[in-house]
Protein backbone atom coordinates (compact mmCIF):
# COMPACT_ATOMS: atom_id res chain seq x y z
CA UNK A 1 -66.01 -13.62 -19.86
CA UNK A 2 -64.61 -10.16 -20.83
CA UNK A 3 -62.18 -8.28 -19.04
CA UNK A 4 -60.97 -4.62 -19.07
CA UNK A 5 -57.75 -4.02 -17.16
CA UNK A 6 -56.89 -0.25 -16.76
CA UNK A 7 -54.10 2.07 -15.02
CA UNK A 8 -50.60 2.04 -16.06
CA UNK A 9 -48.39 5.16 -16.64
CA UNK A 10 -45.85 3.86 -14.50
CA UNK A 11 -45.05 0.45 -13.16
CA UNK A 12 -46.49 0.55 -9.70
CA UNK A 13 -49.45 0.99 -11.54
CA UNK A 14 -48.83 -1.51 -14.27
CA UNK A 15 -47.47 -4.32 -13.08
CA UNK A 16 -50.37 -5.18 -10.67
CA UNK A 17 -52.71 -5.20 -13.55
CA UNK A 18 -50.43 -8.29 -14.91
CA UNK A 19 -50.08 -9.68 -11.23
CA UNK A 20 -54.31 -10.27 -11.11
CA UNK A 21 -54.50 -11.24 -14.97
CA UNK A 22 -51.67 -14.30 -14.31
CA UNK A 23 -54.23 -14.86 -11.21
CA UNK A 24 -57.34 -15.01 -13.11
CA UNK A 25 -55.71 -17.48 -15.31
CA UNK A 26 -54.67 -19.92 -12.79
CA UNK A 27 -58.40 -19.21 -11.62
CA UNK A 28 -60.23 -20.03 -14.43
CA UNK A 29 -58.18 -23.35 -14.70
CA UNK A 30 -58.89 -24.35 -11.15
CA UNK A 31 -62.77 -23.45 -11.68
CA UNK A 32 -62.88 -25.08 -15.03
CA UNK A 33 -64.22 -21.44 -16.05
CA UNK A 34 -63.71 -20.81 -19.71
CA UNK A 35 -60.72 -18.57 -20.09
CA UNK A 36 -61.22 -14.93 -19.98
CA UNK A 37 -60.35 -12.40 -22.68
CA UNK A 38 -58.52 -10.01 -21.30
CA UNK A 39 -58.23 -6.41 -22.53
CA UNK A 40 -55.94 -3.53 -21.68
CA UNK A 41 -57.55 0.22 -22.18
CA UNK A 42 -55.30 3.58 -22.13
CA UNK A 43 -52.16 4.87 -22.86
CA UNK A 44 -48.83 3.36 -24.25
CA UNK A 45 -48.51 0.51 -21.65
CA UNK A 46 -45.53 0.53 -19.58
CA UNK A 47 -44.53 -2.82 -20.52
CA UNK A 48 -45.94 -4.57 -23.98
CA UNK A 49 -43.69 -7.26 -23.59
CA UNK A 50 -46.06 -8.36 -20.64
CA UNK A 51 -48.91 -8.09 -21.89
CA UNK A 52 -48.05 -10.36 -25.20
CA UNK A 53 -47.28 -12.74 -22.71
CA UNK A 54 -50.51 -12.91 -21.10
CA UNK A 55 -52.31 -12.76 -24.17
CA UNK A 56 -53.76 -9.45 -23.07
CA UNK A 57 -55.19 -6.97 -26.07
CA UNK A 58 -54.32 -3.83 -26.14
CA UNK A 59 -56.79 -1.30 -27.03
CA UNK A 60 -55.22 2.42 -27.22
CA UNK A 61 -56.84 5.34 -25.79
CA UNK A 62 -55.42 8.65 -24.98
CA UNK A 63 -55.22 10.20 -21.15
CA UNK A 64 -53.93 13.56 -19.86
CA UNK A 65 -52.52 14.03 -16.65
CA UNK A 66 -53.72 16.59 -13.86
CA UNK A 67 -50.78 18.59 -12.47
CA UNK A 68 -50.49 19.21 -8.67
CA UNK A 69 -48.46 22.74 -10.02
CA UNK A 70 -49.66 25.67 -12.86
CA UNK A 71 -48.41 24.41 -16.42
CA UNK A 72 -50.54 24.91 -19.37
CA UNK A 73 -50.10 21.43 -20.52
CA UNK A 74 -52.57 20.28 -17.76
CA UNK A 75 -54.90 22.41 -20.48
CA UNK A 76 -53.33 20.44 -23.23
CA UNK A 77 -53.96 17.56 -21.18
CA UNK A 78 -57.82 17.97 -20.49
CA UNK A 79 -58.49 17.87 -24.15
CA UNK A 80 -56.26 14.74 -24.17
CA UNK A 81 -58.76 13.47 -21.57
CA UNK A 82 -61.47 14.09 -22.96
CA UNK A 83 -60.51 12.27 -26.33
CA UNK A 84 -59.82 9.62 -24.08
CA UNK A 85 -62.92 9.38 -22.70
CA UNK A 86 -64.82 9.25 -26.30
CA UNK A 87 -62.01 6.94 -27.41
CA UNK A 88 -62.87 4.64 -24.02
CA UNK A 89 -66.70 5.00 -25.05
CA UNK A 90 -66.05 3.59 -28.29
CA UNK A 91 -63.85 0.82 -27.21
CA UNK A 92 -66.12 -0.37 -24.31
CA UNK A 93 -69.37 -0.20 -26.26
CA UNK A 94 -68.08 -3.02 -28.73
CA UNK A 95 -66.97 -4.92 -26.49
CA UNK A 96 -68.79 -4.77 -23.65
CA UNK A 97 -66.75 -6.11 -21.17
CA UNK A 98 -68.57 -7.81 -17.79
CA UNK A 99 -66.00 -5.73 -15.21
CA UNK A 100 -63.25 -3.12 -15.56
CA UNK A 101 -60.96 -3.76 -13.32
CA UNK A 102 -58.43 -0.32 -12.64
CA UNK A 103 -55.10 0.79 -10.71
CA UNK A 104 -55.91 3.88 -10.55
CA UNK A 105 -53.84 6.77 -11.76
CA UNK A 106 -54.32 9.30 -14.62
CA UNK A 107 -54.25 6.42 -17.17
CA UNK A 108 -56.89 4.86 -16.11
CA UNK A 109 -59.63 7.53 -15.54
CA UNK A 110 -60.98 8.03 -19.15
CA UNK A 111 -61.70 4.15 -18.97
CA UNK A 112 -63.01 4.50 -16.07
CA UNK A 113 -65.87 7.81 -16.99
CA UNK A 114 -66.36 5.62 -19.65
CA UNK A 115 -67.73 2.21 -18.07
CA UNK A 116 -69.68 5.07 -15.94
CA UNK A 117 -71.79 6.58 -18.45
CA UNK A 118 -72.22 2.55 -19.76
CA UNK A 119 -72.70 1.37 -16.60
CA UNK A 120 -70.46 -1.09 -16.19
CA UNK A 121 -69.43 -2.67 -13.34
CA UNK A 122 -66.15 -1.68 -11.92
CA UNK A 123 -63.40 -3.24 -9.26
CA UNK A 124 -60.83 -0.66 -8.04
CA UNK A 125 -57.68 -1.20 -6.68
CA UNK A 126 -55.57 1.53 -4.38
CA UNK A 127 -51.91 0.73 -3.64
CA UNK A 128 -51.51 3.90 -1.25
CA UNK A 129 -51.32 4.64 2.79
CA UNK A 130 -53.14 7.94 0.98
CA UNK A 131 -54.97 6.62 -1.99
CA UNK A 132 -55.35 8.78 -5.29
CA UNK A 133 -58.40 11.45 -6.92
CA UNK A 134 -59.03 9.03 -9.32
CA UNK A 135 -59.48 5.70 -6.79
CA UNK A 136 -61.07 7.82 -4.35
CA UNK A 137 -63.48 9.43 -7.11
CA UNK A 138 -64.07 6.19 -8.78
CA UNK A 139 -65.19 4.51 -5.36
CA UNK A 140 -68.47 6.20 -5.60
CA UNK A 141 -69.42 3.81 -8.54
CA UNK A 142 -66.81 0.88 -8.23
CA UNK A 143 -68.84 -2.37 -6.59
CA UNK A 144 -65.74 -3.65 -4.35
CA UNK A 145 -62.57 -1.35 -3.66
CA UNK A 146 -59.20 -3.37 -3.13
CA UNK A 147 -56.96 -1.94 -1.12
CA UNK A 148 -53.03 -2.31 -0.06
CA UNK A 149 -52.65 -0.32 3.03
CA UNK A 150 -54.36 -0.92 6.34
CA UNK A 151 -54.17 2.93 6.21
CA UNK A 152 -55.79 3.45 3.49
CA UNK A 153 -59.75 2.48 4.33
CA UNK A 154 -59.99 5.78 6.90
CA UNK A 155 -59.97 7.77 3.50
CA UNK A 156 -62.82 6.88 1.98
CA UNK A 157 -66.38 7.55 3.32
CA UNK A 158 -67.85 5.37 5.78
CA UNK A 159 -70.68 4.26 3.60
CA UNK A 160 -68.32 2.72 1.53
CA UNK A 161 -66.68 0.07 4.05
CA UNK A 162 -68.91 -2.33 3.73
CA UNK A 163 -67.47 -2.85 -0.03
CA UNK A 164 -63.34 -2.75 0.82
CA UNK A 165 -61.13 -5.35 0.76
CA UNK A 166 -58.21 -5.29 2.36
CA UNK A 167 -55.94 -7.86 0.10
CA UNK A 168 -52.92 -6.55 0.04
CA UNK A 169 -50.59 -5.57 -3.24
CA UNK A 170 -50.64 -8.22 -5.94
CA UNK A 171 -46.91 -8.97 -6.83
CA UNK A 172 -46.24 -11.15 -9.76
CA UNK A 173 -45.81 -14.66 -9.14
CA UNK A 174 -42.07 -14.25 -10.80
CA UNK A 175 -40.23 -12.10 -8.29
CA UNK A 176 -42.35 -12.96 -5.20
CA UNK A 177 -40.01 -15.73 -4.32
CA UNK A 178 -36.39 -14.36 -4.74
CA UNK A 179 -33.82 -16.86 -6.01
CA UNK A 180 -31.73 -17.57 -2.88
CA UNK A 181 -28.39 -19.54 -5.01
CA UNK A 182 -26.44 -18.09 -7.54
CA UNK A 183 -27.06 -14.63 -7.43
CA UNK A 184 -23.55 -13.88 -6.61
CA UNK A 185 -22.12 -15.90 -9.94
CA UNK A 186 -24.58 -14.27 -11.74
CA UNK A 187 -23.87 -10.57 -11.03
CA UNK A 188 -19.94 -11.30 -10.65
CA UNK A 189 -19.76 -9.67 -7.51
CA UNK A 190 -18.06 -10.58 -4.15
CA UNK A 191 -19.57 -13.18 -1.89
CA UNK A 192 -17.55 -12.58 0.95
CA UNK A 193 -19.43 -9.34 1.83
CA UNK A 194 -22.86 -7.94 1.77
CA UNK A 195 -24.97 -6.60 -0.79
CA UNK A 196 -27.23 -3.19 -1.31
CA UNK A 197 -29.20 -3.48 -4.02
CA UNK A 198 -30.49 0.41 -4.90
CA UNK A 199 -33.87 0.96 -6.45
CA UNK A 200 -34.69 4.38 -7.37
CA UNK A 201 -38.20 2.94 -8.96
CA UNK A 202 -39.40 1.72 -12.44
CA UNK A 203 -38.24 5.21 -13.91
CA UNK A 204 -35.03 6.01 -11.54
CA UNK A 205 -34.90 8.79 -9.71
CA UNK A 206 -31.68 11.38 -10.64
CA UNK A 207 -31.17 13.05 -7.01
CA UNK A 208 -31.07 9.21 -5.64
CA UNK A 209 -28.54 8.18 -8.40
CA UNK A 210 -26.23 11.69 -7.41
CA UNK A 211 -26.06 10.61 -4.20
CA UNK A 212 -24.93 7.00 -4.56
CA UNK A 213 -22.57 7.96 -6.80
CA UNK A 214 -21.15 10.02 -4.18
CA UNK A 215 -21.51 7.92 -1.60
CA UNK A 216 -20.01 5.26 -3.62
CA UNK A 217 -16.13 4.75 -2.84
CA UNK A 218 -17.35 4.76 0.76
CA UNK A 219 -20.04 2.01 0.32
CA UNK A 220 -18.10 -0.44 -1.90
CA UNK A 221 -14.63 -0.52 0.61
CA UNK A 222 -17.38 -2.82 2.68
CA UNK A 223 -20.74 -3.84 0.49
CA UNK A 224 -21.68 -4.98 -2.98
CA UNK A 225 -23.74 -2.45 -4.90
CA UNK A 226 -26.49 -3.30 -7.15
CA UNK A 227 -27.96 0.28 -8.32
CA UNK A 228 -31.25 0.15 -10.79
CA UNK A 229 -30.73 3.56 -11.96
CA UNK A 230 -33.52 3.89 -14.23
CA UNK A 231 -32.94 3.14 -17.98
CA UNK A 232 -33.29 6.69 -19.20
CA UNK A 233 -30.02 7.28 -16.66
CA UNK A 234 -28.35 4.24 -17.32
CA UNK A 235 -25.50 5.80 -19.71
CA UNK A 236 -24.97 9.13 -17.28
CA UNK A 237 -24.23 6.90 -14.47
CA UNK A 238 -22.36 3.95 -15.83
CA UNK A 239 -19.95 6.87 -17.29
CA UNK A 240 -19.89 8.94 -13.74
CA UNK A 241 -19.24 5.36 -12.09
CA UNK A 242 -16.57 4.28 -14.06
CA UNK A 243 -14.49 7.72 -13.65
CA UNK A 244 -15.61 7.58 -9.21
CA UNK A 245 -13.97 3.67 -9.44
CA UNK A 246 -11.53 3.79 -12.38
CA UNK A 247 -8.30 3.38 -9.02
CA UNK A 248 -10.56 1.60 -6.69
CA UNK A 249 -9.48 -2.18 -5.89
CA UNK A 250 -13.30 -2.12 -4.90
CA UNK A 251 -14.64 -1.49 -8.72
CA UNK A 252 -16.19 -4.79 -9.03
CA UNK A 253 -18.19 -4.73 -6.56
CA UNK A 254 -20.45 -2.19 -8.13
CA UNK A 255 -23.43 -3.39 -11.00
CA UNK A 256 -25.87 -0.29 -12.51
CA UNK A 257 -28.54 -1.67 -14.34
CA UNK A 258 -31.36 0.91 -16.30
CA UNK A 259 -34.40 -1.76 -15.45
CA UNK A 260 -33.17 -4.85 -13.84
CA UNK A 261 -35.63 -7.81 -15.77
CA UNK A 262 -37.42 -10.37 -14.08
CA UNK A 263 -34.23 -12.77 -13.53
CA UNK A 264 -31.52 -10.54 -12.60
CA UNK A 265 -34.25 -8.74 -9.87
CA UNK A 266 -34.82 -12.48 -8.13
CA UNK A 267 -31.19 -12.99 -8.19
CA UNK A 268 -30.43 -9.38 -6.92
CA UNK A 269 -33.29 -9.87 -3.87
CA UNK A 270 -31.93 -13.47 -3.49
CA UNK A 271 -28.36 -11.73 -2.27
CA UNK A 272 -29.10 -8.24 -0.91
CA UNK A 273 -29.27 -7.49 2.97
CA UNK A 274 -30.16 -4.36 2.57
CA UNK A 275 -32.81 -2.34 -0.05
CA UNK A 276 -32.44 1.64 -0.65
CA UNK A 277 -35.24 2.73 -2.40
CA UNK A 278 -37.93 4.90 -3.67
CA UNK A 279 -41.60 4.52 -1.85
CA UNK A 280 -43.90 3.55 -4.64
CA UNK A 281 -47.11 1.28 -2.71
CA UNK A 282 -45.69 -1.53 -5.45
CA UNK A 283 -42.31 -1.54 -4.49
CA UNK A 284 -42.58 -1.41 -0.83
CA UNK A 285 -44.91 -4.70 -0.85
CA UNK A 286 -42.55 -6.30 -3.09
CA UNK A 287 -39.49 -5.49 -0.56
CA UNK A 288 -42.17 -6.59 2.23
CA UNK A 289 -42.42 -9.93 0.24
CA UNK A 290 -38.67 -10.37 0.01
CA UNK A 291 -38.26 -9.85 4.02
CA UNK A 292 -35.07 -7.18 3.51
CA UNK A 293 -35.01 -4.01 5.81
CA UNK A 294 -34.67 -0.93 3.66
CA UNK A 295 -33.73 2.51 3.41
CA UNK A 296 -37.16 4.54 2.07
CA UNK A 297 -36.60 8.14 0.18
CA UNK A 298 -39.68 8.94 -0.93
CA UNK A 299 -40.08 11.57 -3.84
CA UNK A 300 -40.70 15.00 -2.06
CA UNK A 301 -44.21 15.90 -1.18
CA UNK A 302 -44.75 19.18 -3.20
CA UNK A 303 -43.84 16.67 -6.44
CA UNK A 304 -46.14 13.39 -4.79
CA UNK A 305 -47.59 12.87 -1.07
CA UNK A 306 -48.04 9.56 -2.01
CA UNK A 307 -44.52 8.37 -1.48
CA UNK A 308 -43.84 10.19 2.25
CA UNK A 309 -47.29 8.85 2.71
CA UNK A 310 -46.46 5.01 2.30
CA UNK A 311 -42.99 5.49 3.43
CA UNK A 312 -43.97 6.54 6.78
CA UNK A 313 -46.85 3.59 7.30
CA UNK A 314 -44.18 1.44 5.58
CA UNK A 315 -41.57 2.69 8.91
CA UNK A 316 -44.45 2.71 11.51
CA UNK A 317 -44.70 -1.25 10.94
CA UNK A 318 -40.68 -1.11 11.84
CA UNK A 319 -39.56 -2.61 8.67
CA UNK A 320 -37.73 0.77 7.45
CA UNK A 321 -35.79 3.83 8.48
CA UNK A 322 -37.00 6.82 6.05
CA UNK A 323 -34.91 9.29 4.65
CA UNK A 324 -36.46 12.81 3.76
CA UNK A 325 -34.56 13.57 0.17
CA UNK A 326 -34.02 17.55 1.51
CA UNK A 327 -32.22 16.13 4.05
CA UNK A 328 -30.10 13.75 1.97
CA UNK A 329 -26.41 13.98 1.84
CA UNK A 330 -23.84 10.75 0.80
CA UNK A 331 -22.29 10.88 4.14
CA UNK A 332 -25.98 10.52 5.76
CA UNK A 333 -26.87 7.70 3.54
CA UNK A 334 -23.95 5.94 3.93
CA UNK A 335 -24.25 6.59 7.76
CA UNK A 336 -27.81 5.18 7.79
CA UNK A 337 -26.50 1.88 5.52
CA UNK A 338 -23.78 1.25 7.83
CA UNK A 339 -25.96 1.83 11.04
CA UNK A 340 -28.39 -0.64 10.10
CA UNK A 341 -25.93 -3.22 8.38
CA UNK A 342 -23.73 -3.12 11.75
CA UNK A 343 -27.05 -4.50 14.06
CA UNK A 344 -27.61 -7.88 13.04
CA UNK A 345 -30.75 -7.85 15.82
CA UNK A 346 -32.03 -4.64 14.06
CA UNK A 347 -31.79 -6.59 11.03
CA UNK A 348 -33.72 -9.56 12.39
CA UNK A 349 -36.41 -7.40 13.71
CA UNK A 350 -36.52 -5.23 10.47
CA UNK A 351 -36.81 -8.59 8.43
CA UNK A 352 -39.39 -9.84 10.12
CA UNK A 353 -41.09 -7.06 10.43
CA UNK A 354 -41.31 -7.06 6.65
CA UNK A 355 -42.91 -10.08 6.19
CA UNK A 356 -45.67 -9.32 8.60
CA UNK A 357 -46.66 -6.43 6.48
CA UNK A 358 -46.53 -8.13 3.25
CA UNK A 359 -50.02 -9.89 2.65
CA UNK A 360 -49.74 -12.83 0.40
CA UNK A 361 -52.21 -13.97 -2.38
CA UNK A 362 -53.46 -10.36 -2.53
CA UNK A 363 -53.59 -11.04 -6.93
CA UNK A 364 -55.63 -13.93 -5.76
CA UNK A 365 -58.06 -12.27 -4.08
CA UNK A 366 -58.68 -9.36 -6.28
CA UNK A 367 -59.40 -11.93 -8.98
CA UNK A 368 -61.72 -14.10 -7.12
CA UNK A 369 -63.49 -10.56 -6.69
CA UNK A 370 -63.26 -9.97 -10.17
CA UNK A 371 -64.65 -13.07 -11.67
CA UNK A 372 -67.57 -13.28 -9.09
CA UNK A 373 -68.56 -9.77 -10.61
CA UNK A 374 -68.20 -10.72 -13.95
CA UNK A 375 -70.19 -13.54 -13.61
CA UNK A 376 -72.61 -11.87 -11.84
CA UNK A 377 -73.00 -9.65 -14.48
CA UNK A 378 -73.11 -11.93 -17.22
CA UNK A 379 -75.97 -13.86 -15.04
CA UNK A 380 -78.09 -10.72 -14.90
């Protein structure tokens, strides 16, 4: 059994792709299935190491992005495409997979084109409240369509219902279930008060980082501070940090780490009380699966509607308070940490709240999906 994984570009879209393949492993061991090959199509993944480690191959193939805003390198980017696509052609022809399986996103759509013109079958998955061109242009060919958000279904045609699934976001099995002792030893920071553990995504997010900086001598005189700044920010901050604490008796209570790995993000989720964060689909459903309330500030709309989008959903289930990033200000964010960290029954409600949105075994799911098309198609 062959399979094609494809999306990536960022981590919301990668990491589910290795959250189904470490679920059609334990599948194919509990179905005494021979053990698929597993293939990844596109761009530079977002994370190699994880695919060595899942003995996934990766095949490279170029893809452009589509710009919501003018800039000639969305022309640059079409012929990019379109060398993708041929590139996909190629790549799909010898091996001819028996399902593609996609996340979406600009990374995935030359792969995608591709097992169209071969006609291949194809199982999409949408992480978004508002789900993207390429999921909602792919659904016209794909034979199931996974989706996260209960949202999400009302945009897509109604002929197409009877072939969604709502599952859920698969989260790997490795940070689903946070490590609830020794988080505090591990970080060095003070157990006697609470943590905030600050996510500005798998990339960072610079306006988020300003503003806990700011916000900082404030917020450590009564929490921890964890702050994933984004690696590609990690030197700017730790140097504007040290400076902002160099006379505070708080200092150690503050940790910045570029792109926390798998260990130090259970032991961070094990300890925090509180989550301020970006609103990527994958990162909300992995806060859901943790149980913390949160802070959302999704990216602004004229850059993505996706985040405001899920953020909002995220907040209608009660599990989050949203703040709009035009509106954003340290003493407001600061405000909003302290408002919800002083209501313990907020908290509670928040929590739980939380859970009841996550939806657990969504990677299982998907892959049962998967493998019953593959073998479908291998039967025909």
């Amino acid at each position: 059994m062959k399979i094609v994984l494809a999306g990536g570009g960022s981590g919301g879209h990668f990491y589910p792709l290795i959250a189904v393949a470490e679920a059609l492993e334990d599948i194919s061991k509990e179905k005494k299935l021979i053990e698929p090959e597993l293939f990844y199509i596109g761009p530079e993944p977002f994370d190699p190491a994880a695919l060595l480690e899942h003995e996934i191959e990766y095949r490279p193939s170029p893809a452009g992005k589509l710009r919501r805003y003018p800039s000639l390198l969305n022309v640059f980017d079409l012929f990019k495409t379109a060398l993708g696509v041929a590139r996909s052609i190629f790549q799909l022809f010898s091996l001819y997979p028996d399902v593609i399986f996609s996340t979406g996103g600009y990374a995935a759509f030359p792969t995608l084109y591709a097992a169209r013109l071969l006609a291949l079958p194809v199982v999409i998955y949408d992480a978004d409240a508002k789900p993207g061109r390429v999921s909602l242009w792919s659904a016209r060919f794909a034979r199931w369509i996974a989706l996260a958000h209960p949202d999400a279904a009302t945009q897509f045609p109604e002929a197409y219902l009877e072939k969604i699934a709502r599952t859920g976001h698969p989260i790997r099995k490795e940070i689903e279930a946070p490590a609830k002792e020794g988080g505090h030893e591990f970080l060095t920071l003070d157990a006697a008060v609470p943590t905030v553990f600050v996510m500005g995504g798998s990339s960072g997010a610079s306006a988020m980082n300003e503003v806990v900086l700011d916000a900082l001598p404030a917020l450590v005189e009564r929490y921890n501070v964890v702050h994933q700044t984004g690696s590609a920010n990690l030197e700017e901050v730790s140097g504007i940090s040290g400076v902002i604490l160099k006379n505070s008796r708080f200092g150690d209570r503050y940790r910045s780490f570029g792109l926390l790995n798998t260990l130090a993000l259970r032991m961070t989720a094990g300890i925090s009380s509180l989550v301020v964060s970006r609103a990527g689909s994958g990162t909300i459903f992995e806060i859901a699966s943790w149980g913390i309330p949160s802070i959302l500030i999704p990216i602004p709309t004229e850059i993505s509607h996706d985040q405001t989008e899920n953020a909002f959903s995220y907040a209608r289930a009660g599990a989050a308070a949203v703040l709009e990033q035009k509106n954003l200000t340290p003493h407001l964010l600061a405000a909003e940490i302290d408002r919800i960290m002083g209501d313990e029954s907020l908290r509670a409600s928040m929590a739980a709240a939380a859970k009841a949105f996550a939806r657990p075994q969504a990677a299982q799911k998907i892959a049962s999906i998967i493998v019953e098309t593959a073998l479908e198609h291998a039967s025909s």
